[in-house]
C-alpha atoms as a PDB file:
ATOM      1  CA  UNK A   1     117.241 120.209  78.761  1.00  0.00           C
ATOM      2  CA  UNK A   2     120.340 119.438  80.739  1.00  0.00           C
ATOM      3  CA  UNK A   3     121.675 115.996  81.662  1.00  0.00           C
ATOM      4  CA  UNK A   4     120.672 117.108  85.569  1.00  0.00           C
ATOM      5  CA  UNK A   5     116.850 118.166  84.516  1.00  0.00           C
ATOM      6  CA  UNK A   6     116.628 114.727  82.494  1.00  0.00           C
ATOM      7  CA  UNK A   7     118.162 112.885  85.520  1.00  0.00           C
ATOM      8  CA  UNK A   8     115.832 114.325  87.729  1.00  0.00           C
ATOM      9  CA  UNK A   9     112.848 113.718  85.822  1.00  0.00           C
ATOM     10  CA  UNK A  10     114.195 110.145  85.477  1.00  0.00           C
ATOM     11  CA  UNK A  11     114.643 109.764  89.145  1.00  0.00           C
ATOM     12  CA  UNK A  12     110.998 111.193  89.642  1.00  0.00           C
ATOM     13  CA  UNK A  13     109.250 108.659  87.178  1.00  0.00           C
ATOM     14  CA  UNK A  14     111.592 105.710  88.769  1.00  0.00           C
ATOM     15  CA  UNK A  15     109.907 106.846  92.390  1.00  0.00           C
ATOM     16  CA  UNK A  16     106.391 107.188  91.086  1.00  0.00           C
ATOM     17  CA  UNK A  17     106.692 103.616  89.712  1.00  0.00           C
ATOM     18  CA  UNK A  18     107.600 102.362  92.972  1.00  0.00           C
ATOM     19  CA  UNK A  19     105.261 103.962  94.376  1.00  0.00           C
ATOM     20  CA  UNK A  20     102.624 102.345  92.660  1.00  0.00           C
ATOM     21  CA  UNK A  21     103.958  98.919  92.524  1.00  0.00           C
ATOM     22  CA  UNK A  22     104.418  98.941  96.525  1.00  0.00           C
ATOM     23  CA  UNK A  23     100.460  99.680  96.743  1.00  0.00           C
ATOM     24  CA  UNK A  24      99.539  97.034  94.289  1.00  0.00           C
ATOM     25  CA  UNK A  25     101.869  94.901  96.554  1.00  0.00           C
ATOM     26  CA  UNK A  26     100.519  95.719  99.904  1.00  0.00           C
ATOM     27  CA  UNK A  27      96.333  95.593  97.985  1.00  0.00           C
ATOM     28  CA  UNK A  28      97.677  91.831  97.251  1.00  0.00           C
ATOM     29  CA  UNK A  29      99.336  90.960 100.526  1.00  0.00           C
ATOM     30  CA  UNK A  30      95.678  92.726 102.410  1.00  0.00           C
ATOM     31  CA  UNK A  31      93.775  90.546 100.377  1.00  0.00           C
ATOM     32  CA  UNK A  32      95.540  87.435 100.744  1.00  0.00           C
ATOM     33  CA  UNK A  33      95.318  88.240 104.517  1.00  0.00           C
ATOM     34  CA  UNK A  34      91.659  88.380 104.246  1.00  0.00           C
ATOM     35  CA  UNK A  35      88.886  85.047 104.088  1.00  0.00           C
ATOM     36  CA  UNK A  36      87.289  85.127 101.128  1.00  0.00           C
ATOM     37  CA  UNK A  37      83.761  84.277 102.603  1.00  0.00           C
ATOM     38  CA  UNK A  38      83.491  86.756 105.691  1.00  0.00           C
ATOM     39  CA  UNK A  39      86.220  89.329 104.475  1.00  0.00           C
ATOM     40  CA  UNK A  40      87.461  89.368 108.060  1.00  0.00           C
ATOM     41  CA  UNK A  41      91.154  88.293 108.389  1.00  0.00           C
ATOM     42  CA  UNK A  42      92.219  84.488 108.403  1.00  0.00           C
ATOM     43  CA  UNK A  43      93.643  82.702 110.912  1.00  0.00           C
ATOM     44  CA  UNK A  44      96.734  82.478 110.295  1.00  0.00           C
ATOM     45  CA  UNK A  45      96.822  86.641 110.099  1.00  0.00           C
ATOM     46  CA  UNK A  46      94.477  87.231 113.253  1.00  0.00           C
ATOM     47  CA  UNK A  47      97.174  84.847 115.169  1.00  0.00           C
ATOM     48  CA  UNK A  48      99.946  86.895 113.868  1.00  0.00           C
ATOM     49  CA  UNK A  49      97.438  90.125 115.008  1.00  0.00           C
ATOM     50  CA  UNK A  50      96.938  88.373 118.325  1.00  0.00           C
ATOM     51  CA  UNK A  51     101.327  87.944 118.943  1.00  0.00           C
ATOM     52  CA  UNK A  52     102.337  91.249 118.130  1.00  0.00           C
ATOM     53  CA  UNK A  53      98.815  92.090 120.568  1.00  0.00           C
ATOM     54  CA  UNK A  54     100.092  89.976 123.368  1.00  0.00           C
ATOM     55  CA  UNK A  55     104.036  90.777 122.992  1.00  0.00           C
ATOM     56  CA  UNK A  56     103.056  94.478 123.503  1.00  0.00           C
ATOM     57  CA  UNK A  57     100.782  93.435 126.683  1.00  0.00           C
ATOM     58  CA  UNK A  58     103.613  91.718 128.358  1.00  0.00           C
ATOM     59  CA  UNK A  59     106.141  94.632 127.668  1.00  0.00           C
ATOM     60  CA  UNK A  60     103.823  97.545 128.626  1.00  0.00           C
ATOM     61  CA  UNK A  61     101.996  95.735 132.020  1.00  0.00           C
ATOM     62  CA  UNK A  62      99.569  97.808 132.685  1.00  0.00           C
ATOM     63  CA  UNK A  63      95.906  96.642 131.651  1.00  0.00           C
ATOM     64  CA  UNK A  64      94.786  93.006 130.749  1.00  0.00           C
ATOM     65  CA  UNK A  65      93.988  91.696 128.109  1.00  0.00           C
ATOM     66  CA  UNK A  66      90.803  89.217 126.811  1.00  0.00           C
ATOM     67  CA  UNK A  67      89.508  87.271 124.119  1.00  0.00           C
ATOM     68  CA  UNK A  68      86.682  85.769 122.753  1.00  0.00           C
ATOM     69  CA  UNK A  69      85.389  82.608 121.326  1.00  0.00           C
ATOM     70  CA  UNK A  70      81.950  82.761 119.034  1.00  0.00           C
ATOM     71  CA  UNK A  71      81.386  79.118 117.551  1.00  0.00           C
ATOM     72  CA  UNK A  72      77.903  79.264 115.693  1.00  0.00           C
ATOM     73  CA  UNK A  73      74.971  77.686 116.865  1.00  0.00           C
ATOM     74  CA  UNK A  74      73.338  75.371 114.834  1.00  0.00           C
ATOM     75  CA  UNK A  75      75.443  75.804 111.267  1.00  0.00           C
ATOM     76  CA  UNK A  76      75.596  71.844 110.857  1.00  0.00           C
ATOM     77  CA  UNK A  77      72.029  71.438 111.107  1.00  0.00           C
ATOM     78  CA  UNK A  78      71.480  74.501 108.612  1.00  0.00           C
ATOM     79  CA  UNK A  79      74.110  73.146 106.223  1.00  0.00           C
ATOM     80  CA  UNK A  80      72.183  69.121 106.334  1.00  0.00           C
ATOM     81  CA  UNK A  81      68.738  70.743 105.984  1.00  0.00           C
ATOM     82  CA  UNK A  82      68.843  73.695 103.716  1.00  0.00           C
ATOM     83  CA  UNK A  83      72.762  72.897 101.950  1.00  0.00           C
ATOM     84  CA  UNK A  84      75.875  74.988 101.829  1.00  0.00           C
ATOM     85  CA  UNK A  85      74.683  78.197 100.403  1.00  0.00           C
ATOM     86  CA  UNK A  86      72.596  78.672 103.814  1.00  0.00           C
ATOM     87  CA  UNK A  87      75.321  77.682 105.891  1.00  0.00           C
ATOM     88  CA  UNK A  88      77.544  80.005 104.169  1.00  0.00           C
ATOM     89  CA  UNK A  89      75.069  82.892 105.039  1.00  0.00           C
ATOM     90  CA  UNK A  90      74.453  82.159 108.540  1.00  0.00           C
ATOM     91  CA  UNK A  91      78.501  81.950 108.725  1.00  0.00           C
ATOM     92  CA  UNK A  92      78.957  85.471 106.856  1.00  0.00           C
ATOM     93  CA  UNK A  93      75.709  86.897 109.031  1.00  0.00           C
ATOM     94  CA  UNK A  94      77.153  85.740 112.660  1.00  0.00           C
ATOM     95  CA  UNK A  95      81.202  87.646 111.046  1.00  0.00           C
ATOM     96  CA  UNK A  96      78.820  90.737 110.270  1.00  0.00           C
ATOM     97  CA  UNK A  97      77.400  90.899 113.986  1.00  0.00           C
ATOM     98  CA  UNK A  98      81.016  90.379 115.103  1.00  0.00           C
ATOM     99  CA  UNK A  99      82.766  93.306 113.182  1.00  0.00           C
ATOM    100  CA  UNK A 100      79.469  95.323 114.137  1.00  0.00           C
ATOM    101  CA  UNK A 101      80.069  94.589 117.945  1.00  0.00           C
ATOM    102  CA  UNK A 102      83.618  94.766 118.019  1.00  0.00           C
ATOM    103  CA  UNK A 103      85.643  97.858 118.697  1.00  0.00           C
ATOM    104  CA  UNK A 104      87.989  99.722 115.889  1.00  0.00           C
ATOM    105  CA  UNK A 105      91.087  98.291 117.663  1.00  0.00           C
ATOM    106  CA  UNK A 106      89.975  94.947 118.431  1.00  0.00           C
ATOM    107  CA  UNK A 107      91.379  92.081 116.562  1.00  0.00           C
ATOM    108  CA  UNK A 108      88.511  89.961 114.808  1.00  0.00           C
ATOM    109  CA  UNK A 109      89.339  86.610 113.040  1.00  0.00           C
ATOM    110  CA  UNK A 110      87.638  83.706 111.514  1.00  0.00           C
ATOM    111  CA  UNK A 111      89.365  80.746 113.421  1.00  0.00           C
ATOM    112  CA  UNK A 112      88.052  78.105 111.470  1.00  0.00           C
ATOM    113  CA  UNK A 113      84.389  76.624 109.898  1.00  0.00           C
ATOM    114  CA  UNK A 114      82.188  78.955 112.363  1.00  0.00           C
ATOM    115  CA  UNK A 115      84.501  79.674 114.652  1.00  0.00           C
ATOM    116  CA  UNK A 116      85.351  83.188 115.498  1.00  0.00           C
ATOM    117  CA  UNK A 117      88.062  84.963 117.943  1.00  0.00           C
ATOM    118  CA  UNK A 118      87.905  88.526 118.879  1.00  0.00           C
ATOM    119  CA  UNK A 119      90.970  89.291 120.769  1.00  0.00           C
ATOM    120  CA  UNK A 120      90.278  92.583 123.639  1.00  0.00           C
ATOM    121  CA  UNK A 121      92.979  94.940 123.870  1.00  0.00           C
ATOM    122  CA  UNK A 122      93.428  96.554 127.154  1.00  0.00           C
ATOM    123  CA  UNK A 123      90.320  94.751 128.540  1.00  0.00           C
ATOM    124  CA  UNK A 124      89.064  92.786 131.479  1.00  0.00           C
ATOM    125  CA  UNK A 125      86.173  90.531 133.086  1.00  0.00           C
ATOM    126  CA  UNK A 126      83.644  92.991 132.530  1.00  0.00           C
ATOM    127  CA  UNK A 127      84.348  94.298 129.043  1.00  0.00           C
ATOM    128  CA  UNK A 128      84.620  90.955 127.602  1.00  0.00           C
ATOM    129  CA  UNK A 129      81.158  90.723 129.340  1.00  0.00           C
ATOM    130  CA  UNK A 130      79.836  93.797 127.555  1.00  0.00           C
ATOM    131  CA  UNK A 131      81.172  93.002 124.416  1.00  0.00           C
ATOM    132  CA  UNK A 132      79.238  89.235 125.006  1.00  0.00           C
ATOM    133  CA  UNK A 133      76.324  91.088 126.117  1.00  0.00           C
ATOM    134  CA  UNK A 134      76.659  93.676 122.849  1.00  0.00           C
ATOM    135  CA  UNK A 135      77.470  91.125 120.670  1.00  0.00           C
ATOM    136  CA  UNK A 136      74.049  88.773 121.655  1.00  0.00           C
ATOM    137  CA  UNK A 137      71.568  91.456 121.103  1.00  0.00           C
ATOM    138  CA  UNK A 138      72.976  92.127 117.421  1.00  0.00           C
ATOM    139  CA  UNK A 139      71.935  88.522 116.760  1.00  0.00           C
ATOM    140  CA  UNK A 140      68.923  88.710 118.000  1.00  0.00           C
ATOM    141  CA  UNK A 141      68.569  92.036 115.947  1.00  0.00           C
ATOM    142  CA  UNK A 142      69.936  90.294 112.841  1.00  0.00           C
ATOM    143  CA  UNK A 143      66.739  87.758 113.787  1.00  0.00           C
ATOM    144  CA  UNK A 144      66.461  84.974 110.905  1.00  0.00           C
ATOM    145  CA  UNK A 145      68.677  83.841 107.909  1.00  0.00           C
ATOM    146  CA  UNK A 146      65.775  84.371 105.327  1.00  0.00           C
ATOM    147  CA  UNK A 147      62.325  84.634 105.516  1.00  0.00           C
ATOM    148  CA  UNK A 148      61.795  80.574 104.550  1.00  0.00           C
ATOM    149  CA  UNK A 149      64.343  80.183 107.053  1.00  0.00           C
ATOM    150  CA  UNK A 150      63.137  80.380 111.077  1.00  0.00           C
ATOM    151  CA  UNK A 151      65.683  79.171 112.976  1.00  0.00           C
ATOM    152  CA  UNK A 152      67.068  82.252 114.850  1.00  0.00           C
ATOM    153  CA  UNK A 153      70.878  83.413 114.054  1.00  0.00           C
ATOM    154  CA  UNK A 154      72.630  82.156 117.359  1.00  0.00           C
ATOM    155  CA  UNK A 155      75.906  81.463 118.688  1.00  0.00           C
ATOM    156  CA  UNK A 156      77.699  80.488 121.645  1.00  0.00           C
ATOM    157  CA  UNK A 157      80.132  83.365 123.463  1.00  0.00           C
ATOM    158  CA  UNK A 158      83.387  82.284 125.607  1.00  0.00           C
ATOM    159  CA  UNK A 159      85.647  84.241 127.300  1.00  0.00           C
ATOM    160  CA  UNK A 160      88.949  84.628 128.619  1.00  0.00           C
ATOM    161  CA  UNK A 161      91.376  87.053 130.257  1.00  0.00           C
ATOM    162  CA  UNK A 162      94.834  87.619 131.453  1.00  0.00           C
ATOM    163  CA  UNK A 163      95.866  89.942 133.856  1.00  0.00           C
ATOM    164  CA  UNK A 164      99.385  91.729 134.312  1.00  0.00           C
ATOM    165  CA  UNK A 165     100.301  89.101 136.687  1.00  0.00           C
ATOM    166  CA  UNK A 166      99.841  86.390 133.942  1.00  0.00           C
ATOM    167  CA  UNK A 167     102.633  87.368 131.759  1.00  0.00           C
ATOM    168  CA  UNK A 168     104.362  84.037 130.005  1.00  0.00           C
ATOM    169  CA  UNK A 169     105.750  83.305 126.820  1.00  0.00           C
ATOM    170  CA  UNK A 170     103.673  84.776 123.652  1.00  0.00           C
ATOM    171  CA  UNK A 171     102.749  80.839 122.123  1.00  0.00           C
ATOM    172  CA  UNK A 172     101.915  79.734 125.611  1.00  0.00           C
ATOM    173  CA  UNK A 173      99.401  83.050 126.853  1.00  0.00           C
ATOM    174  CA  UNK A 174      97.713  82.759 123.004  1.00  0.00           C
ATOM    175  CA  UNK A 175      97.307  79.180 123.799  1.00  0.00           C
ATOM    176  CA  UNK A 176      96.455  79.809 127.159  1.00  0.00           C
ATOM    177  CA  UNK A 177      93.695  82.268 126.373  1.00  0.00           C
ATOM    178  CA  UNK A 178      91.867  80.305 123.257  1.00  0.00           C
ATOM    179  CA  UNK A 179      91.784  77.096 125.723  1.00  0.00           C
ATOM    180  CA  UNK A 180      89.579  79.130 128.445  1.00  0.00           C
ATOM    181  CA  UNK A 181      87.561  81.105 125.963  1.00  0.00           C
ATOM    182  CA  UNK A 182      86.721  77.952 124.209  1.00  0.00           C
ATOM    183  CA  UNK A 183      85.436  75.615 127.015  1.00  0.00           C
ATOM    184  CA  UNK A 184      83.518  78.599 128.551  1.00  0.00           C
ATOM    185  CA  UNK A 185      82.311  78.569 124.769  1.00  0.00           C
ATOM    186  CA  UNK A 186      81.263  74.976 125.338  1.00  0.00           C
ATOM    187  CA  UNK A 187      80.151  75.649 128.923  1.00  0.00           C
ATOM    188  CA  UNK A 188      77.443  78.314 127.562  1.00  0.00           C
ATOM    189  CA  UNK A 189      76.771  75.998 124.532  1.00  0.00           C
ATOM    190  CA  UNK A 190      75.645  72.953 126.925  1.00  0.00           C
ATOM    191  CA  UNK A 191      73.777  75.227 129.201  1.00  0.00           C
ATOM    192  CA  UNK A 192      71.918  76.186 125.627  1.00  0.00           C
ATOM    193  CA  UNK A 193      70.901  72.815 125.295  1.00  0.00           C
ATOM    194  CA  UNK A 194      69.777  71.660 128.508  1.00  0.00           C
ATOM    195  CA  UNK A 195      67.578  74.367 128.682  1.00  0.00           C
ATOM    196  CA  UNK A 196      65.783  73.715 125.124  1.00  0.00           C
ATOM    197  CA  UNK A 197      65.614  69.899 126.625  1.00  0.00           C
ATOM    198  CA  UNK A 198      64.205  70.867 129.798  1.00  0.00           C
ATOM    199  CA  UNK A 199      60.607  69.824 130.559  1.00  0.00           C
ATOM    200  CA  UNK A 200      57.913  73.018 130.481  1.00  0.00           C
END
């Protein structure tokens, strides 16, 4: 064999190393980019998710764009009364409704504790609405924890959206969007409440 067969076969091993090491590299840098409870990304990768999301909104203009704020009802009390290892499940069971409701292109991350954000590409009002809507009857589907368990698998939905005459700077629409979805989160979580306190 000729030194131009052995340099090609050289060449062809050197690329199929490569090859292989750049998977292994991008398996690691998916899996770092993924919580390690509720496999759905972390927040510091569904923020990056939700920039590169809302840079491409404000270049293209044409539909808006919404987001969503899930904070789990009830995960305190289900961590003090049954411990961690409950909590944990009721956090992992409300992600599991979420990646079930959401669409292929949507943009689901675990904010923090139970605190979820689904960013809505290309989506108004009314499909943040349906994906509320979508979203609340897959919890009540999911029904309880465990069977020694009866308290229902809840959470609290907020929304927010930005039209195409909303455009800012990336930081400032992220931050704008998370600070509406979250006190209508709070607004629906109160509501929750007065009605359980409510005399029958």
């Amino acid at each position: 064999m000729g030194k131009k067969e052995n340099g090609i076969r050289e060449l062809k091993s050197a690329l199929k190393l490569l090859k292989r090491e750049n998977l292994q590299l991008k398996r690691k840098l998916e899996k770092a980019e993924m919580d390690k409870l509720t496999g759905m990304l972390t927040r510091q990768a569904g923020e990056a998710r939700l920039y590169a999301e809302l840079d491409r909104f404000s270049r293209e203009r044409r539909f808006p764009i919404s987001m969503v704020f899930v904070d789990g009802d009830n995960v305190k009390a289900i961590n003090d009364r049954y411990g961690h290892k409950r909590g944990d499940l009721t956090i992992r069971a409300i992600s599991d409704a979420i990646m079930k409701a959401k669409r292929l292109y949507d943009i689901a991350f675990r904010y923090g504790g139970d605190e979820f954000v689904v960013v809505l590409p290309d989506t108004g009002k009314n499909g943040a609405k349906d994906f509320s809507g979508r979203l609340e009857r897959i919890l009540t589907e999911f029904g309880h924890i465990s069977r020694s368990d009866q308290t229902a698998l809840s959470a609290s939905i907020g929304a927010a959206t930005l039209g195409v005459n909303q455009i800012g700077g990336i930081r400032s629409m992220a931050k704008m969007l998370l600070d509406i979805a979250d006190k209508d989160m709070y607004k629906k979580k109160r509501a929750k409440k007065e009605t359980r306190m409510a005399p029958t």
